[in-house]
PDB file of N, CA and C in Angstrom:
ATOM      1  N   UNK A   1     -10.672 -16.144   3.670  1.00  0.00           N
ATOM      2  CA  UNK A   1      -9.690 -15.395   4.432  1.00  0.00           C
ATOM      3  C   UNK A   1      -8.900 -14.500   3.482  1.00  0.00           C
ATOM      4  N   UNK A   2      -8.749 -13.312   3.977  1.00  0.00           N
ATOM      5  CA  UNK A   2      -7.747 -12.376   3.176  1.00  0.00           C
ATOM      6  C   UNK A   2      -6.195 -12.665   3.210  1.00  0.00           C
ATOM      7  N   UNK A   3      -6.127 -12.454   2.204  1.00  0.00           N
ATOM      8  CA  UNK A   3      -4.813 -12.470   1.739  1.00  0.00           C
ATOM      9  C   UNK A   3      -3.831 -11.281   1.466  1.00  0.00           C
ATOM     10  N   UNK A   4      -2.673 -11.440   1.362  1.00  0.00           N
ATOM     11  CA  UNK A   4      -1.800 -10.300   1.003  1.00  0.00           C
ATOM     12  C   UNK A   4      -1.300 -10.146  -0.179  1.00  0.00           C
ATOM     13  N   UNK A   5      -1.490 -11.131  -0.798  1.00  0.00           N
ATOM     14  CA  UNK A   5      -0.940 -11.109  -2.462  1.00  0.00           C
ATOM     15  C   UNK A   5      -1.415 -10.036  -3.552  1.00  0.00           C
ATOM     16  N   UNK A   6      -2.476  -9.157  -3.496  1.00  0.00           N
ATOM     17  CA  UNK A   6      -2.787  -8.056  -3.869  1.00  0.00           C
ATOM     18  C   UNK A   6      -2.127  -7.142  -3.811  1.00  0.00           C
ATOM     19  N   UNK A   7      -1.974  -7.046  -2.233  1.00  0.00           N
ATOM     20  CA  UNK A   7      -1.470  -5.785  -1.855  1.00  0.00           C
ATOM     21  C   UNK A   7       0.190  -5.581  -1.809  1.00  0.00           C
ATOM     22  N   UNK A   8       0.537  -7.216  -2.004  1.00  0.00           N
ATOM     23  CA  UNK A   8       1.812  -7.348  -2.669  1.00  0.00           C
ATOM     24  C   UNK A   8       2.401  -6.725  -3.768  1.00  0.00           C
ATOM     25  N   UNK A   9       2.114  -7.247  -4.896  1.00  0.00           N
ATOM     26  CA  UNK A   9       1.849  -7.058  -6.066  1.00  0.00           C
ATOM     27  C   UNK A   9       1.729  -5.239  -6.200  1.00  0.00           C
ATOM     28  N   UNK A  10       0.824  -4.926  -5.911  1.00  0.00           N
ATOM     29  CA  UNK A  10       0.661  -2.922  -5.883  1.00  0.00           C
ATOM     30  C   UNK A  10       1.913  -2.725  -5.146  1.00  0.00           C
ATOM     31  N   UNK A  11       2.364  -3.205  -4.029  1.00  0.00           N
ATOM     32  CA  UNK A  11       3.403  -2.062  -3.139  1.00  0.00           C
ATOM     33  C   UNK A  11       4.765  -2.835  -4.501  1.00  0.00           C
ATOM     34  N   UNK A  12       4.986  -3.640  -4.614  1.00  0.00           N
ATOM     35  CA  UNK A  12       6.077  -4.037  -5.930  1.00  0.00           C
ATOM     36  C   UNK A  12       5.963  -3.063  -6.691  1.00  0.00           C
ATOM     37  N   UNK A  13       5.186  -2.934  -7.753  1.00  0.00           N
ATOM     38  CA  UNK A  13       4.901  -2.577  -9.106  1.00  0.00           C
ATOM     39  C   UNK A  13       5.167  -0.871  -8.622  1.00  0.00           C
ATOM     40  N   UNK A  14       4.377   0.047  -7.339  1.00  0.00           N
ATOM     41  CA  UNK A  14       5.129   1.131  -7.654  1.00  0.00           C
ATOM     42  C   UNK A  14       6.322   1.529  -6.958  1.00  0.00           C
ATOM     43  N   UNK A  15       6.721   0.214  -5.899  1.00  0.00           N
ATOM     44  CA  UNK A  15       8.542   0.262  -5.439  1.00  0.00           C
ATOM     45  C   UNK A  15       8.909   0.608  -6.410  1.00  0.00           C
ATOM     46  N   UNK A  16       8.827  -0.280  -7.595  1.00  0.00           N
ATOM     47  CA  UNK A  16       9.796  -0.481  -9.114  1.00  0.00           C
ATOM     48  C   UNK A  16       9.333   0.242  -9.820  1.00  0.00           C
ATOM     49  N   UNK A  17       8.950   1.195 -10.022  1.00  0.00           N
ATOM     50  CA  UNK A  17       8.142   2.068 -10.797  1.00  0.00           C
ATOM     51  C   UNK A  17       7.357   2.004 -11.752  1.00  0.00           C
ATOM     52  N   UNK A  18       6.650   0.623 -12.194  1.00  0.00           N
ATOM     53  CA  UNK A  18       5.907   0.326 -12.953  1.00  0.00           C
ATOM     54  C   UNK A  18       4.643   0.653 -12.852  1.00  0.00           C
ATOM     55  N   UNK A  19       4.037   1.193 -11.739  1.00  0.00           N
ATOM     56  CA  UNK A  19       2.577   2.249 -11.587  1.00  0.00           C
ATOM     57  C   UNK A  19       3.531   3.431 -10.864  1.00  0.00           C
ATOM     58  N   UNK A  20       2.740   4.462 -11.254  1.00  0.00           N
ATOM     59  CA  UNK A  20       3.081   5.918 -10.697  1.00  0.00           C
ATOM     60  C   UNK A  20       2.715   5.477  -9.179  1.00  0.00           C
ATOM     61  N   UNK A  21       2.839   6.779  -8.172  1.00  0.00           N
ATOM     62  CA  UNK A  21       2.374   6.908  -6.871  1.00  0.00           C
ATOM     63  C   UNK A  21       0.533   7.128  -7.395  1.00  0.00           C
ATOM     64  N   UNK A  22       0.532   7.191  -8.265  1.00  0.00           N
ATOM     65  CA  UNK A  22      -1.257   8.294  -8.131  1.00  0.00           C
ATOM     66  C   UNK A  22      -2.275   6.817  -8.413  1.00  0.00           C
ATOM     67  N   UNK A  23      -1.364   6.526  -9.617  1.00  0.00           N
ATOM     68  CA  UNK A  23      -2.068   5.074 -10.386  1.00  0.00           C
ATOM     69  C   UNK A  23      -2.414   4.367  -8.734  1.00  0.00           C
ATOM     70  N   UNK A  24      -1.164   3.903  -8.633  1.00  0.00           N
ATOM     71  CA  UNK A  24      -1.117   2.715  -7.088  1.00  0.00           C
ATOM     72  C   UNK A  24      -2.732   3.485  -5.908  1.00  0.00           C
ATOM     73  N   UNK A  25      -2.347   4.560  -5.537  1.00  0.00           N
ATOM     74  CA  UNK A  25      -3.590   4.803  -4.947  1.00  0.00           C
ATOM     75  C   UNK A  25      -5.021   4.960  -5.056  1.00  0.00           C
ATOM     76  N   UNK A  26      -5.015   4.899  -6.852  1.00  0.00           N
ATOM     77  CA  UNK A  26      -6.532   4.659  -7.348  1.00  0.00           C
ATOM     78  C   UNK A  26      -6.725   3.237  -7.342  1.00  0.00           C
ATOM     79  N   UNK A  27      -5.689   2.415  -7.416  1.00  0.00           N
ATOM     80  CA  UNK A  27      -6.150   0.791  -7.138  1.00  0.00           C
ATOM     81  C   UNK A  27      -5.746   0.260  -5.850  1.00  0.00           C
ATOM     82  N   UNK A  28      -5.012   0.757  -4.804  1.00  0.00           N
ATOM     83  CA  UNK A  28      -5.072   0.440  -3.492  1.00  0.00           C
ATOM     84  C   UNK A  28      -6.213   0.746  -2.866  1.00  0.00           C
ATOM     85  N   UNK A  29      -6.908   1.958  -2.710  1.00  0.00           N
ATOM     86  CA  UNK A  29      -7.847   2.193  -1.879  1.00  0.00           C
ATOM     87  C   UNK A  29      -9.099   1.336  -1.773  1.00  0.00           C
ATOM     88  N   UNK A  30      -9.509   1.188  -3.164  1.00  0.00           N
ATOM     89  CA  UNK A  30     -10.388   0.531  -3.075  1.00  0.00           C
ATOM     90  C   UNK A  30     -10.393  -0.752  -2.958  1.00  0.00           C
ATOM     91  N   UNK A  31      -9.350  -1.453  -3.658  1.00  0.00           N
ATOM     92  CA  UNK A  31      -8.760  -2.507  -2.679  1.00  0.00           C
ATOM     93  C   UNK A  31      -8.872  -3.013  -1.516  1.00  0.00           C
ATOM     94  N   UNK A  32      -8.313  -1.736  -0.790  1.00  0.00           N
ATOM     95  CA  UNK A  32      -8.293  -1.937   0.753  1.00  0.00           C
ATOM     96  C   UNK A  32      -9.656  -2.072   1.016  1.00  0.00           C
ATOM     97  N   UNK A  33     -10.362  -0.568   0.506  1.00  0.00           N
ATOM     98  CA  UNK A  33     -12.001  -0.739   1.486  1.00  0.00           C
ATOM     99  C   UNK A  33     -12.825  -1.433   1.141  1.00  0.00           C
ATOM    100  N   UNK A  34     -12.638  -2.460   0.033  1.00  0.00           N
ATOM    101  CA  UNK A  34     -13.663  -3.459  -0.318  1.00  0.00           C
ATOM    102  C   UNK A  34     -13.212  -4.786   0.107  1.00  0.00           C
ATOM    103  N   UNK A  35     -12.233  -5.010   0.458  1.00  0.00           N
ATOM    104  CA  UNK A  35     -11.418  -6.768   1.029  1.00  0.00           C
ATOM    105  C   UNK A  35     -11.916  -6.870   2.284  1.00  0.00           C
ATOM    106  N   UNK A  36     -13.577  -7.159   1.971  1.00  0.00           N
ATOM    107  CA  UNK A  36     -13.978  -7.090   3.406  1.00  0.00           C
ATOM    108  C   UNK A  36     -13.756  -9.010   4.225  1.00  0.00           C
ATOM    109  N   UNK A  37     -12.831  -9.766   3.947  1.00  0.00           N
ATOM    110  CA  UNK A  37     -12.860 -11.043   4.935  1.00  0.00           C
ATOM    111  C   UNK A  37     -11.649 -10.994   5.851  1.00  0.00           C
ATOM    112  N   UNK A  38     -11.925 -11.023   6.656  1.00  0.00           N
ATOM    113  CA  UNK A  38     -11.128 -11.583   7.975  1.00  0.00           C
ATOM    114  C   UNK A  38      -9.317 -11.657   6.980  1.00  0.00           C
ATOM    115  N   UNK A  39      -8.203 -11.354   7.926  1.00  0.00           N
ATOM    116  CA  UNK A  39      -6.943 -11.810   7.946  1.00  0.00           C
ATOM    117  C   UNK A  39      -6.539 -12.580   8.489  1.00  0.00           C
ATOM    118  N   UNK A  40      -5.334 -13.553   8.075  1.00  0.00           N
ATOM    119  CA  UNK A  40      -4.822 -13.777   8.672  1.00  0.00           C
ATOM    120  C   UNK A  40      -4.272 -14.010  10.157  1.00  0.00           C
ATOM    121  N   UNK A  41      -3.500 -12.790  10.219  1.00  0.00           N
ATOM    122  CA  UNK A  41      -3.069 -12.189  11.454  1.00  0.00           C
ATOM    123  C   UNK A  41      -3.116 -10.917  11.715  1.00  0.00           C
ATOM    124  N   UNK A  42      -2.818 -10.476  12.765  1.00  0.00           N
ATOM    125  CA  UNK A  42      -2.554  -8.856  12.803  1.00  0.00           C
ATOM    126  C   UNK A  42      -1.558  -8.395  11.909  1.00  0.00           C
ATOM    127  N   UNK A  43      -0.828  -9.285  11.808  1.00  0.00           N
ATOM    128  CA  UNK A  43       0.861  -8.794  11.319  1.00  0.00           C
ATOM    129  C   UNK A  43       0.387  -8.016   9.889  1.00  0.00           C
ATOM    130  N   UNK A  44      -0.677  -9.288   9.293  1.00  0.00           N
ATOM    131  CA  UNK A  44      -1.146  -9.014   8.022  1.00  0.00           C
ATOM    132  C   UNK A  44      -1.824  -8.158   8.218  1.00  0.00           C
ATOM    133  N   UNK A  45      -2.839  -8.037   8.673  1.00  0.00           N
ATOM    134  CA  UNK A  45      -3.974  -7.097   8.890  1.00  0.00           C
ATOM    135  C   UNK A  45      -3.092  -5.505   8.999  1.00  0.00           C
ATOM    136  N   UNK A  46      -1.516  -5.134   9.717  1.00  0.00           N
ATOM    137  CA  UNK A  46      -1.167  -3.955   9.813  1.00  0.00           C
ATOM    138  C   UNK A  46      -0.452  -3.577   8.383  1.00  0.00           C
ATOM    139  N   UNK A  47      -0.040  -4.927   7.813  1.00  0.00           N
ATOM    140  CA  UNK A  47       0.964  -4.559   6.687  1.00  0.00           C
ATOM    141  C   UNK A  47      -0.398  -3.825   5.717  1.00  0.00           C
ATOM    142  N   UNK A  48      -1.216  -4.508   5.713  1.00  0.00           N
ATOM    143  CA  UNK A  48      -2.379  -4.051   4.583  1.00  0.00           C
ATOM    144  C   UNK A  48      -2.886  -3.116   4.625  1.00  0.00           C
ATOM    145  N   UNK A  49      -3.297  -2.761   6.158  1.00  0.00           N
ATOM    146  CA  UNK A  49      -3.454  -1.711   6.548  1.00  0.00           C
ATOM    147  C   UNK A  49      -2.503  -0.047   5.993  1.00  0.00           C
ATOM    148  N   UNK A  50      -0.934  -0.298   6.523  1.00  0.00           N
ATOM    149  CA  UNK A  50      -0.623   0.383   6.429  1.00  0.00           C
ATOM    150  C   UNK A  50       0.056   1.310   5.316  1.00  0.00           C
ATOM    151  N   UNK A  51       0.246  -0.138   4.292  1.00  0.00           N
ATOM    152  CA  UNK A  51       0.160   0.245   2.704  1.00  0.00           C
ATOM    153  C   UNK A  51      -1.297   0.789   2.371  1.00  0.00           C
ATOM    154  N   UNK A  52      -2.223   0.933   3.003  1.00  0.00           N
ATOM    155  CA  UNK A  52      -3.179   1.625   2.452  1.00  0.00           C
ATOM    156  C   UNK A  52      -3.480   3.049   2.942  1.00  0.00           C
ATOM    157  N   UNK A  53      -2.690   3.411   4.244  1.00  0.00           N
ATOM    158  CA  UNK A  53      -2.224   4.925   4.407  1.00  0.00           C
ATOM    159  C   UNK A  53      -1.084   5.433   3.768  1.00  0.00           C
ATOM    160  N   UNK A  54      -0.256   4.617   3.134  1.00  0.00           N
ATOM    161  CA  UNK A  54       0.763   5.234   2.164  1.00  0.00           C
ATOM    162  C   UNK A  54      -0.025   5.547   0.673  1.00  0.00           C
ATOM    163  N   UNK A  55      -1.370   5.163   0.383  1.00  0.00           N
ATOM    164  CA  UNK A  55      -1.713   5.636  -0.871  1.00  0.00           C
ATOM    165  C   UNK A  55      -2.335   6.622  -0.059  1.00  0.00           C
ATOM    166  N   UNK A  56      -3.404   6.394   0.686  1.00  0.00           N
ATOM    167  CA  UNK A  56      -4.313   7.492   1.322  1.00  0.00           C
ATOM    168  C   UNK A  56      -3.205   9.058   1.517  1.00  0.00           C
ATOM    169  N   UNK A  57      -2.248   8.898   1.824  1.00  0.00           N
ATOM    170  CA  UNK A  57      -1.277   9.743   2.077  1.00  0.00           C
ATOM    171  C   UNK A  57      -0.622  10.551   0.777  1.00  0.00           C
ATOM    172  N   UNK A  58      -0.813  10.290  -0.162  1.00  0.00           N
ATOM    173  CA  UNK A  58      -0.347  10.422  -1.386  1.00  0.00           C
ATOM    174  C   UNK A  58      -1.398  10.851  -2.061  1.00  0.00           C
ATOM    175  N   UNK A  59      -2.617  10.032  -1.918  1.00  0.00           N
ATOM    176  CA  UNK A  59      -4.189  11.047  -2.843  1.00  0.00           C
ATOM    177  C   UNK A  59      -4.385  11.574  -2.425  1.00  0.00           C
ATOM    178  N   UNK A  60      -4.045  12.366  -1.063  1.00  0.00           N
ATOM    179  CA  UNK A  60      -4.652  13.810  -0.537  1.00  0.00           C
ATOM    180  C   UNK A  60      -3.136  14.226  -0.856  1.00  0.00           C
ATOM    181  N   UNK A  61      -2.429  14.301  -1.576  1.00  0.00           N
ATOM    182  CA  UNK A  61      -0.906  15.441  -1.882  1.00  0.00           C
ATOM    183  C   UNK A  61      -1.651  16.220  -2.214  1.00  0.00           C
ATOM    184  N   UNK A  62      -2.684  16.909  -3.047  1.00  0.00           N
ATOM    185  CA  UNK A  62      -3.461  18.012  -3.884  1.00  0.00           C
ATOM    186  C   UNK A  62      -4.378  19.042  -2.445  1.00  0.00           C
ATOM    187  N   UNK A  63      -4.135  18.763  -1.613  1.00  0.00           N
ATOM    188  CA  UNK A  63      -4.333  19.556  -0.619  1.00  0.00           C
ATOM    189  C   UNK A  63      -3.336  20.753   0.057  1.00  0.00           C
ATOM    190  N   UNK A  64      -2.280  20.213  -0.088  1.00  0.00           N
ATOM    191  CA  UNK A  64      -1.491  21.016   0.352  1.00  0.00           C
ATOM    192  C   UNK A  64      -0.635  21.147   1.575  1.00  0.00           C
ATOM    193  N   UNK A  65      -1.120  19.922   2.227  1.00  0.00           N
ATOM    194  CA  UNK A  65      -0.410  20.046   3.483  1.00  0.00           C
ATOM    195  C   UNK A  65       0.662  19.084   3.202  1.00  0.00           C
ATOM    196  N   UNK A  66       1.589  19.790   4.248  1.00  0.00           N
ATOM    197  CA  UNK A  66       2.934  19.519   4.064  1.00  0.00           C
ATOM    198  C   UNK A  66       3.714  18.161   4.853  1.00  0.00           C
ATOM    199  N   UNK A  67       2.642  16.998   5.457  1.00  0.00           N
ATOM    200  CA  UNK A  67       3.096  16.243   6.086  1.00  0.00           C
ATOM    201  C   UNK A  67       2.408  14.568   5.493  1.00  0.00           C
ATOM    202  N   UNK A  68       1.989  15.443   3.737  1.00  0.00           N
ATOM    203  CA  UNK A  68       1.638  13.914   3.013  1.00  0.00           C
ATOM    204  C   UNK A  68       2.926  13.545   2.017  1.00  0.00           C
ATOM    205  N   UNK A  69       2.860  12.440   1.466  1.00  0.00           N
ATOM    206  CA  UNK A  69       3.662  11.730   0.958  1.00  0.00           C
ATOM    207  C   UNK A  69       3.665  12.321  -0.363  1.00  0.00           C
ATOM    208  N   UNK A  70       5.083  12.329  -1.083  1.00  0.00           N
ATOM    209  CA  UNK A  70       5.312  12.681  -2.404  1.00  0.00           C
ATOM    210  C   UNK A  70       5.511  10.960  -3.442  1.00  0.00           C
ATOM    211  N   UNK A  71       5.844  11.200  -4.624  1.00  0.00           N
ATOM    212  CA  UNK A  71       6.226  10.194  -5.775  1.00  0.00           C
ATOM    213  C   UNK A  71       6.985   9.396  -4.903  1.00  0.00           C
ATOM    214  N   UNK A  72       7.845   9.780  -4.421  1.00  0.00           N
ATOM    215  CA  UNK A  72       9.558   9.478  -4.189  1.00  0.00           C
ATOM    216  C   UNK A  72       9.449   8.269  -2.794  1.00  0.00           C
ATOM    217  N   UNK A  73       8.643   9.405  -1.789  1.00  0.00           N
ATOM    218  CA  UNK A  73       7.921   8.684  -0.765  1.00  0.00           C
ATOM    219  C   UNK A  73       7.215   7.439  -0.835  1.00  0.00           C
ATOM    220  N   UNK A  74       6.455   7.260  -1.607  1.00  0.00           N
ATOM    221  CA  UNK A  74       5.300   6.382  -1.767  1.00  0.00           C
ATOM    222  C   UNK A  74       6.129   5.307  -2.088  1.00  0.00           C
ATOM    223  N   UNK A  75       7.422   5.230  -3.190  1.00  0.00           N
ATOM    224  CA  UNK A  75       7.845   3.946  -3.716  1.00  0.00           C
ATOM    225  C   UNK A  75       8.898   3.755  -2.160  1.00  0.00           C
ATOM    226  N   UNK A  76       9.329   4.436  -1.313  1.00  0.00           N
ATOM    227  CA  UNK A  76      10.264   4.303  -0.546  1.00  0.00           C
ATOM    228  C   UNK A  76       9.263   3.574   0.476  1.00  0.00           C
ATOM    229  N   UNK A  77       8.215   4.392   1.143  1.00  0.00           N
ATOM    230  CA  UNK A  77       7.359   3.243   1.991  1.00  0.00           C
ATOM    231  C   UNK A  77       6.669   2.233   1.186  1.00  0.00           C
ATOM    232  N   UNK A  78       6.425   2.005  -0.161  1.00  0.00           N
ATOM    233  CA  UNK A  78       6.039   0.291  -0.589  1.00  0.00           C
ATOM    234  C   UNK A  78       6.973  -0.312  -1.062  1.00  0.00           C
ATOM    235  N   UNK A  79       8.528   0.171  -0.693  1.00  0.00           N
ATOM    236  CA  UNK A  79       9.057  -1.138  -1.085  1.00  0.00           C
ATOM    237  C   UNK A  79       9.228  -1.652   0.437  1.00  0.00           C
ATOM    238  N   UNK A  80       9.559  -0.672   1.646  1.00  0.00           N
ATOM    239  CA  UNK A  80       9.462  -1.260   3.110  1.00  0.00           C
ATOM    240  C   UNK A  80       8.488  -2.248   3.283  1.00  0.00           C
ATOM    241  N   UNK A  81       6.920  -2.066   2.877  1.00  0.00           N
ATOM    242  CA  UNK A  81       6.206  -2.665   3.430  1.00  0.00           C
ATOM    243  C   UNK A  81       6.207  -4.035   2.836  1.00  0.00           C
ATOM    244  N   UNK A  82       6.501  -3.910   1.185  1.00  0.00           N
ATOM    245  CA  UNK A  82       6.257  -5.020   0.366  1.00  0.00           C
ATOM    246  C   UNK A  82       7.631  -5.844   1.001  1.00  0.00           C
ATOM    247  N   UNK A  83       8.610  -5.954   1.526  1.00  0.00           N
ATOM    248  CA  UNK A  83       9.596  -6.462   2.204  1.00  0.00           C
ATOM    249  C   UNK A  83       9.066  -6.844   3.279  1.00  0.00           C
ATOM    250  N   UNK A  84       7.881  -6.672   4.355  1.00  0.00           N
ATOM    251  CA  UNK A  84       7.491  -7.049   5.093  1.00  0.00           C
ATOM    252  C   UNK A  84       6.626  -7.840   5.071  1.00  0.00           C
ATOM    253  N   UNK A  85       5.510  -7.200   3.873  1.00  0.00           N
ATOM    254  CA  UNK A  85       4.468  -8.678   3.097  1.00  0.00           C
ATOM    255  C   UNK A  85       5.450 -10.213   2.574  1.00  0.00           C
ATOM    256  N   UNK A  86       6.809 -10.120   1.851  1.00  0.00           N
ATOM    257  CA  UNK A  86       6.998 -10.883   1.573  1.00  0.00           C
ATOM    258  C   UNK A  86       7.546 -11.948   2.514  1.00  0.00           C
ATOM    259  N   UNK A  87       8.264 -11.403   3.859  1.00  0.00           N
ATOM    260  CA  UNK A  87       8.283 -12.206   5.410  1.00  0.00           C
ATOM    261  C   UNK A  87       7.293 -12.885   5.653  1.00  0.00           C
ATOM    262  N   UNK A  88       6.034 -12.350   5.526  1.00  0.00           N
ATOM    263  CA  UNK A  88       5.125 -12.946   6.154  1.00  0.00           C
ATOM    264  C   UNK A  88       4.183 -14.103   5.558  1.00  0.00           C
ATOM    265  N   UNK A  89       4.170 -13.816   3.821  1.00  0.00           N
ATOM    266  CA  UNK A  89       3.975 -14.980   3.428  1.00  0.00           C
ATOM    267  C   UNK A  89       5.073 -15.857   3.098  1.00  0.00           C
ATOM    268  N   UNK A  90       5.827 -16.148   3.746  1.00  0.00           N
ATOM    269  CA  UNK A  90       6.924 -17.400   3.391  1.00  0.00           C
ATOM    270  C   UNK A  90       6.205 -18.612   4.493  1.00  0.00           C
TER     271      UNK A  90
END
């Protein structure tokens, strides 16, 4: 069964700025698209999920459109989510 402690750990490290936004999305993505076992719950299944459109959102910044996530962004939605991972595993 999947777990969230990964994806913990990444949304921490670039809340606190210890990985850039760019770093975090070269090791979230694939993360995400290779954790192929079953979750938990949904709850989990959306938190993981949705920390993995906050990197996805951030590795396409080099496009140009104006409704993806910047540096600033990325640590502001993983420290939300990582506050929500840490609810859920207690």
């Amino acid at each position: 069964m999947a777990i969230l402690e990964p994806f913990l750990v990444l949304a921490e490290a670039v809340s606190d700025g210890r990985l850039s936004a760019a770093e975090f999305s070269q090791v979230c993505l694939p993360l995400y698209k290779n954790y192929g076992e079953p979750y938990p719950s949904t709850d989990h299944y959306r938190a993981a999920t949705d920390l993995s459109y906050v990197a996805l959102d951030h590795d396409a910044a080099g496009t140009g459109a104006s409704d993806l996530l910047d540096g600033d962004q990325v640590r502001s939605k993983a420290a939300e989510i990582a506050e929500r991972m840490r609810l859920l595993l207690r």
